[in-house]
PDB file of N, CA and C in Angstrom:
ATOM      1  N   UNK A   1      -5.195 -14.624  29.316  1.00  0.00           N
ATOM      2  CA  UNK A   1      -5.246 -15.237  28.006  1.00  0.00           C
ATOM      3  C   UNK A   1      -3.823 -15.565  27.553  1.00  0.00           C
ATOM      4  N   UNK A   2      -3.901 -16.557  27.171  1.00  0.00           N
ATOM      5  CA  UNK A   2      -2.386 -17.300  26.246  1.00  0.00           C
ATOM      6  C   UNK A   2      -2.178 -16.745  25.144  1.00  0.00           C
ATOM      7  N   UNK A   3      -1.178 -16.173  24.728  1.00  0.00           N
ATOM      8  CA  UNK A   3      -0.785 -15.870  23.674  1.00  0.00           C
ATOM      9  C   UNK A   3       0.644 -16.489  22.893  1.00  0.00           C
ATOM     10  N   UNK A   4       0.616 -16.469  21.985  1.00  0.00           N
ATOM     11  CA  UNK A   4       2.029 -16.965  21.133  1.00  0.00           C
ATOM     12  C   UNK A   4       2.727 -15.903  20.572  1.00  0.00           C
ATOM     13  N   UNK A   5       3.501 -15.722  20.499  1.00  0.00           N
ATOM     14  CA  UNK A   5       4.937 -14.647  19.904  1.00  0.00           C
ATOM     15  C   UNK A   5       5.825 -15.002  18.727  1.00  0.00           C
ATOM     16  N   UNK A   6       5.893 -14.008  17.601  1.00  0.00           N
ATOM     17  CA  UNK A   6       6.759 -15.093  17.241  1.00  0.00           C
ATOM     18  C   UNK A   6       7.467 -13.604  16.099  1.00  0.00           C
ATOM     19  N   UNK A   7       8.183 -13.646  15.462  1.00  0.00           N
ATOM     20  CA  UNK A   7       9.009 -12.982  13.929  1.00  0.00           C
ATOM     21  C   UNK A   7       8.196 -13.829  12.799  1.00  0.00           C
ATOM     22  N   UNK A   8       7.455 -12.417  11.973  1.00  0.00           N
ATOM     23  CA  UNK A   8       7.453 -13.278  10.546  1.00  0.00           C
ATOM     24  C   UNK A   8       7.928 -12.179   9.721  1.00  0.00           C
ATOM     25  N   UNK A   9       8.710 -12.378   8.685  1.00  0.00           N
ATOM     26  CA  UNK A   9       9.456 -11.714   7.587  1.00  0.00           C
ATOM     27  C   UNK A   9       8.750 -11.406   6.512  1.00  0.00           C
ATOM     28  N   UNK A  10       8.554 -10.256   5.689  1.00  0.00           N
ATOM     29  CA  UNK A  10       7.313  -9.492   4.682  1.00  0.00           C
ATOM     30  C   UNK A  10       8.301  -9.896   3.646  1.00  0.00           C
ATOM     31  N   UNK A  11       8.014 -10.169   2.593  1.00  0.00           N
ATOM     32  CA  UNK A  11       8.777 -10.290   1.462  1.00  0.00           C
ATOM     33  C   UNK A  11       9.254  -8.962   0.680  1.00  0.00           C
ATOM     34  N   UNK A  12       9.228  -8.129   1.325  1.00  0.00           N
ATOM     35  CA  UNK A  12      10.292  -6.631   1.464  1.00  0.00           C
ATOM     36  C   UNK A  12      11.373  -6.744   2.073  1.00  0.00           C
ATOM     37  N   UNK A  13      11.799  -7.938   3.145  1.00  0.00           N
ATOM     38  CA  UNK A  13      12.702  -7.672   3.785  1.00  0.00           C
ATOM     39  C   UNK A  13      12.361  -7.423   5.234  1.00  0.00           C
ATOM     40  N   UNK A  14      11.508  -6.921   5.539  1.00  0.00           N
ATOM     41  CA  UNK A  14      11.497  -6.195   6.876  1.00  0.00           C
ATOM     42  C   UNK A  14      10.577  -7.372   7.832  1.00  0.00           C
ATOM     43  N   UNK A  15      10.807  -6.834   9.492  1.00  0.00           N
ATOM     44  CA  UNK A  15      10.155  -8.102   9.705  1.00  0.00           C
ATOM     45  C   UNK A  15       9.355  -7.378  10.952  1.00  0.00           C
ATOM     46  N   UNK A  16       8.502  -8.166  11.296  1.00  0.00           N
ATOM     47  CA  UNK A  16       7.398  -7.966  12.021  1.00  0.00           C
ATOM     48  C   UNK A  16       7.111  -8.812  13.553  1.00  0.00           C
ATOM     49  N   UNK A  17       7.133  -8.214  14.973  1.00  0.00           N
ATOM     50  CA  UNK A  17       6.959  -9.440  15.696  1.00  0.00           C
ATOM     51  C   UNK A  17       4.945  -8.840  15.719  1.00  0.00           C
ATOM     52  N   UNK A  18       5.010 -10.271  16.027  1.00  0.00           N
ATOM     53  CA  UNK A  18       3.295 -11.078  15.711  1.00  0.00           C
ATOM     54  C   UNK A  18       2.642 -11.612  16.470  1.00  0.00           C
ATOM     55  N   UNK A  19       1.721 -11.179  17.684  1.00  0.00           N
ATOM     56  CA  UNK A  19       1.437 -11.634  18.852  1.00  0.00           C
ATOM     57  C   UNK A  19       0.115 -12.386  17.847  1.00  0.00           C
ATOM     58  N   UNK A  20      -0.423 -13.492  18.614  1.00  0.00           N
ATOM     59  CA  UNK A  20      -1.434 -13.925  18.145  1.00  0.00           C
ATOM     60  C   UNK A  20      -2.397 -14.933  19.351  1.00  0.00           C
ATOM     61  N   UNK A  21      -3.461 -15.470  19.262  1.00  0.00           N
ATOM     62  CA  UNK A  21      -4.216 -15.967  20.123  1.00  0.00           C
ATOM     63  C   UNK A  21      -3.559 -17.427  20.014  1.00  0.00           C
ATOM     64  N   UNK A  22      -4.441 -18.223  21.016  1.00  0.00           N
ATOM     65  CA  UNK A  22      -3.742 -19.734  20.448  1.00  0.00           C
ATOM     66  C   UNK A  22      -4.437 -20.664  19.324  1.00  0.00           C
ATOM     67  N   UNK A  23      -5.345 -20.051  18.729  1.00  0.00           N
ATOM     68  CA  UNK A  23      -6.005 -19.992  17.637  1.00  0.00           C
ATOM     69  C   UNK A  23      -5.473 -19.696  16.459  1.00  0.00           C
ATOM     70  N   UNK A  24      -4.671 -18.813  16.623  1.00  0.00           N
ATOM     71  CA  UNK A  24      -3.916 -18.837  15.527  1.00  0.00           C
ATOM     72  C   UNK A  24      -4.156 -16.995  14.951  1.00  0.00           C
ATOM     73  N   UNK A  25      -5.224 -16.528  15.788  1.00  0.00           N
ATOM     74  CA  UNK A  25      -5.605 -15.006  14.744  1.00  0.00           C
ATOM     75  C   UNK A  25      -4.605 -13.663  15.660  1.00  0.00           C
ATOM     76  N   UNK A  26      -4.134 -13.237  14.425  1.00  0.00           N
ATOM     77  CA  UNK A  26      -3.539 -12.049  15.198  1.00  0.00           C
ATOM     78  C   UNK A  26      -3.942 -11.084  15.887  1.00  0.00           C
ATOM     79  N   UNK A  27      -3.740 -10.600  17.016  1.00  0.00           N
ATOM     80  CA  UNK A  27      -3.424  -9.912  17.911  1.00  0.00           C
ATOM     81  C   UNK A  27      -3.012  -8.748  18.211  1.00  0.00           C
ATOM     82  N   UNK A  28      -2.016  -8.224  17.832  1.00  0.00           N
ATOM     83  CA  UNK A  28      -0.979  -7.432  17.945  1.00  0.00           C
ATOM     84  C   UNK A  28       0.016  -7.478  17.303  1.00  0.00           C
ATOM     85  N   UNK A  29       0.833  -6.984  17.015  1.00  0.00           N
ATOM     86  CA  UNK A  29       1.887  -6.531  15.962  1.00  0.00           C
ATOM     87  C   UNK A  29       3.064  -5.584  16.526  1.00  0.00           C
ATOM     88  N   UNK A  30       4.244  -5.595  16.125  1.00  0.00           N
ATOM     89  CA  UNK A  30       5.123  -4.320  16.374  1.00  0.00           C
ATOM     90  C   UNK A  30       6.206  -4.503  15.040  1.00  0.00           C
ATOM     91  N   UNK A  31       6.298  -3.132  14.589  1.00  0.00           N
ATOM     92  CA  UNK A  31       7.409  -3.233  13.407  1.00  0.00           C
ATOM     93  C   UNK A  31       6.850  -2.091  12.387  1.00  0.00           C
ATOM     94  N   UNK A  32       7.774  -2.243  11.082  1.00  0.00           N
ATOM     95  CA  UNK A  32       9.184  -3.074  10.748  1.00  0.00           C
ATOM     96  C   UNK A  32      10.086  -2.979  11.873  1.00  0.00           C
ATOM     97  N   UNK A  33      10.678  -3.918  11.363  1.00  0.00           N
ATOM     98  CA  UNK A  33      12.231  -4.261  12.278  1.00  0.00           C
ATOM     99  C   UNK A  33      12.922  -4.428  11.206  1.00  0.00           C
ATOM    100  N   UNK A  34      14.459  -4.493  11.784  1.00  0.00           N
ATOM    101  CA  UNK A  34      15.504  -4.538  10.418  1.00  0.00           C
ATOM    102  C   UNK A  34      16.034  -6.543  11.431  1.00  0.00           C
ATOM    103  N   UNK A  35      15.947  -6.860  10.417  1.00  0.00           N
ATOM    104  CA  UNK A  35      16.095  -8.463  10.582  1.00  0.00           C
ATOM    105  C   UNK A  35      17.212  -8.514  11.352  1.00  0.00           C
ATOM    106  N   UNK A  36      18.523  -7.703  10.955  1.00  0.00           N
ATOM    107  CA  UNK A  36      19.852  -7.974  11.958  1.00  0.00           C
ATOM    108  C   UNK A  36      19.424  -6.986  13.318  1.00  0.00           C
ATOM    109  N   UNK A  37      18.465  -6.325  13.574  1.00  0.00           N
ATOM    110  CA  UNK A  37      18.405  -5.879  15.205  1.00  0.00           C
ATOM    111  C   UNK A  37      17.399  -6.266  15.863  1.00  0.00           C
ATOM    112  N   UNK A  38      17.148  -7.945  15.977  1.00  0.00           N
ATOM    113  CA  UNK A  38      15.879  -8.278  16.116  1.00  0.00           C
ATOM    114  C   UNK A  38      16.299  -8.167  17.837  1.00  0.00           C
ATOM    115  N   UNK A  39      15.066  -8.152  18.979  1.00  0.00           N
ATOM    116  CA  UNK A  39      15.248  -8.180  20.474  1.00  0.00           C
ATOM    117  C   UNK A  39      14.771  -9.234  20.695  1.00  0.00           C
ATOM    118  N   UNK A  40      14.268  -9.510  21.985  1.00  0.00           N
ATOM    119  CA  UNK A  40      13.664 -10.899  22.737  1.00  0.00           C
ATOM    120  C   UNK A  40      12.154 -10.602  22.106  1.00  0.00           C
ATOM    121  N   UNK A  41      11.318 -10.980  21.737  1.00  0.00           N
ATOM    122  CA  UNK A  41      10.073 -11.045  21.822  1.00  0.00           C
ATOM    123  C   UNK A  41       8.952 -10.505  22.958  1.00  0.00           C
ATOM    124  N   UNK A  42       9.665 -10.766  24.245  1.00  0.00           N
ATOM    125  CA  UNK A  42       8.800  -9.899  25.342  1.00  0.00           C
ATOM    126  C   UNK A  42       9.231  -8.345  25.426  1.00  0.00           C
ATOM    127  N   UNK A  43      10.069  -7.610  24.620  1.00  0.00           N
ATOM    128  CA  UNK A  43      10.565  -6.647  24.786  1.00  0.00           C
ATOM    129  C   UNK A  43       9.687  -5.732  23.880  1.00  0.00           C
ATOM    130  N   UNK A  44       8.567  -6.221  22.793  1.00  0.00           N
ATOM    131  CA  UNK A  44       7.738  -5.123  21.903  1.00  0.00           C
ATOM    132  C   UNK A  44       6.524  -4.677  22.719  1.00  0.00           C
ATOM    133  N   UNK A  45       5.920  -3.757  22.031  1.00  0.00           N
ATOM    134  CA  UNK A  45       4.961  -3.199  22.443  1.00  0.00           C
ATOM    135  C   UNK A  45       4.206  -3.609  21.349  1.00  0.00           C
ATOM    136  N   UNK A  46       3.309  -4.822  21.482  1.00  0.00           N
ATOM    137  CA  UNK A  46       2.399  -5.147  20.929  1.00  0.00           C
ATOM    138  C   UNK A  46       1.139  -4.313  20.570  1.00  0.00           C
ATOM    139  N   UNK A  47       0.863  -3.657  19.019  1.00  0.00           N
ATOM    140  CA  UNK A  47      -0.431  -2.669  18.895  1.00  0.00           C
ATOM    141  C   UNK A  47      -1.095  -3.566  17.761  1.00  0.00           C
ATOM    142  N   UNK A  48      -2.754  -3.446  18.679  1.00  0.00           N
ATOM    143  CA  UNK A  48      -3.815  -3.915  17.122  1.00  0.00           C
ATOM    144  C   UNK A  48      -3.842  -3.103  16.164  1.00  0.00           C
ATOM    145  N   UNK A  49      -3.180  -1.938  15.769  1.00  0.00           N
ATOM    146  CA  UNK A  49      -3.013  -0.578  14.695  1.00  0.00           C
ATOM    147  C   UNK A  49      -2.940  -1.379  13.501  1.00  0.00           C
ATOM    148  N   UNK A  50      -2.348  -2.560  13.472  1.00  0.00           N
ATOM    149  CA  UNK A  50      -1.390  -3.243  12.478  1.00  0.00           C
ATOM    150  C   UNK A  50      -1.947  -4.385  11.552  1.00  0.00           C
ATOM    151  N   UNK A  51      -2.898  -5.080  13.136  1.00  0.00           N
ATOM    152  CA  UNK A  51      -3.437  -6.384  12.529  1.00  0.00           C
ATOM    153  C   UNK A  51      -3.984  -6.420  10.942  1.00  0.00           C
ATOM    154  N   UNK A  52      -4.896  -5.244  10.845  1.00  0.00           N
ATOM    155  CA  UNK A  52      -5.483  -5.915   9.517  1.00  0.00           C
ATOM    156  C   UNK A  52      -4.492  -5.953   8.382  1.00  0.00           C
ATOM    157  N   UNK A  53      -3.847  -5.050   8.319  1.00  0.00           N
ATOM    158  CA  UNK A  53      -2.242  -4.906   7.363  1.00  0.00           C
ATOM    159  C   UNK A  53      -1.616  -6.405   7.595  1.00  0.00           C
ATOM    160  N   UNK A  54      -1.305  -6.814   9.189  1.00  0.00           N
ATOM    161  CA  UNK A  54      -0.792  -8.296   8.983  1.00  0.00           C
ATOM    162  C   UNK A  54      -1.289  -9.378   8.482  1.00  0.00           C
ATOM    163  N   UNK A  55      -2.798  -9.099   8.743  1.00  0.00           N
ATOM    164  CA  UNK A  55      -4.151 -10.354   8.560  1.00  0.00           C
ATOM    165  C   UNK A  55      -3.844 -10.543   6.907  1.00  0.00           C
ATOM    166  N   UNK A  56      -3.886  -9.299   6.226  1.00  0.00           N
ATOM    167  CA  UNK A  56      -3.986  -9.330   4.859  1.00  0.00           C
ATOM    168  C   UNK A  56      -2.631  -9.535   4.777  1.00  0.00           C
ATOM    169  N   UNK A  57      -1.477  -9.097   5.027  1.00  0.00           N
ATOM    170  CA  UNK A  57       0.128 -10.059   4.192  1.00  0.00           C
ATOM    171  C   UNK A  57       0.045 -11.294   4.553  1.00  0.00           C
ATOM    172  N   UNK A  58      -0.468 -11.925   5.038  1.00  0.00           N
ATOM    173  CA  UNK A  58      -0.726 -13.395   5.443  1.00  0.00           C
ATOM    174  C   UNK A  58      -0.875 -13.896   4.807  1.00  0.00           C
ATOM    175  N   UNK A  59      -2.196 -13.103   4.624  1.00  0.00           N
ATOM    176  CA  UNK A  59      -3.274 -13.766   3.875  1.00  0.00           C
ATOM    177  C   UNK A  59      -2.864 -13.866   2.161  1.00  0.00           C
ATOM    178  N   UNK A  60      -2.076 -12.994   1.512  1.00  0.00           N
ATOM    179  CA  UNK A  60      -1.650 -12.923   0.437  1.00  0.00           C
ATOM    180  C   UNK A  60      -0.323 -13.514   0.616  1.00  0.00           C
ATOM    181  N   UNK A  61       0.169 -14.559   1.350  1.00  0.00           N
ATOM    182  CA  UNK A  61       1.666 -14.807   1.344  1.00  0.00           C
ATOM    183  C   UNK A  61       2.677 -14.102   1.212  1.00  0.00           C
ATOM    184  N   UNK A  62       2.589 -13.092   1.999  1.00  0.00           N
ATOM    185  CA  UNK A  62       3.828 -11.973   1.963  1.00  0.00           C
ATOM    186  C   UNK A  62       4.166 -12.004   3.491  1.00  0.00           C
ATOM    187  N   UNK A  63       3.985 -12.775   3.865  1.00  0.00           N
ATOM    188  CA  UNK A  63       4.399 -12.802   5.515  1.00  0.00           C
ATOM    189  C   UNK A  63       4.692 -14.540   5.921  1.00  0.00           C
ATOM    190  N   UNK A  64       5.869 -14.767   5.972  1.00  0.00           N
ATOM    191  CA  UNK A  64       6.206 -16.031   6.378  1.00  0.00           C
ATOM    192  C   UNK A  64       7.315 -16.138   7.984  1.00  0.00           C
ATOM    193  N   UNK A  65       6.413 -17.058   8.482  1.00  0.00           N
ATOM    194  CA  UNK A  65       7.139 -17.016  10.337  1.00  0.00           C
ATOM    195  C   UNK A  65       8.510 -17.587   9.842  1.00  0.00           C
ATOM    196  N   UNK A  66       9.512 -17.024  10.633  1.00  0.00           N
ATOM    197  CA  UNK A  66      10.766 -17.018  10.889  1.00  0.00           C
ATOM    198  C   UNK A  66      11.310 -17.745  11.779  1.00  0.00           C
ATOM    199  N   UNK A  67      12.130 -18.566  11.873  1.00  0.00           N
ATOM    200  CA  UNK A  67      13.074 -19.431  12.356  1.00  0.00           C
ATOM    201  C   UNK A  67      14.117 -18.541  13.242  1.00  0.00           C
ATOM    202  N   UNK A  68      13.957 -18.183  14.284  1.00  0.00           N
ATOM    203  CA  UNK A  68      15.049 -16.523  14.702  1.00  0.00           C
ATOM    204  C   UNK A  68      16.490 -17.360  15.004  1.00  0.00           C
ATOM    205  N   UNK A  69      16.421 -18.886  15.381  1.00  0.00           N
ATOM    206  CA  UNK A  69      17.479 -19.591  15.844  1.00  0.00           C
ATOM    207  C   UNK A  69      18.626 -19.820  14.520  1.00  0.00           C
ATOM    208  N   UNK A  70      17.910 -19.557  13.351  1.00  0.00           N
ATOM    209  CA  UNK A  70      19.145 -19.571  12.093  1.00  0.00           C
ATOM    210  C   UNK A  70      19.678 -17.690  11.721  1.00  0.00           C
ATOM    211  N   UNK A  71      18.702 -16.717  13.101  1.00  0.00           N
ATOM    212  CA  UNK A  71      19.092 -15.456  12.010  1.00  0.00           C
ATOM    213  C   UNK A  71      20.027 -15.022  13.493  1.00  0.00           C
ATOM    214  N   UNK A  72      20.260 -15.545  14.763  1.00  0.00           N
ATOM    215  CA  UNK A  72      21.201 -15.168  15.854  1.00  0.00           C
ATOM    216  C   UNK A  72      22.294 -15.344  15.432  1.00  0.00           C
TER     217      UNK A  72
END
């Protein structure tokens, strides 16, 4: 199965990597992270522990995907 990867940032500050289907529904999760020690994306350990916590900051706009090429 294909999956997409990506950083989205909680409007706390803290940030989250976000495995998801190519559909668009999340997947897996790993975090907080502190925004200045972000890694490669293949380096988390993706857990569904998280999803519904992510499904719902989403879903309430407290989770917006990140641009990682303006935070290197």
């Amino acid at each position: 199965m294909d999956t997409i990867k990506g950083f989205w940032q909680h409007t706390n500050g803290k940030v989250y990597a976000i495995e998801s289907d190519t559909f668009g529904k999340i997947i897996g999760g790993a975090g907080p992270l502190e925004p200045h020690d972000l890694q490669n994306l293949n380096d988390y350990d993706y857990k569904p522990d998280i999803v519904e916590w992510l499904t719902d900051a989403a879903a309430q706009h407290k989770l917006h995907r990140m641009n990682v090429g303006l935070y290197r």
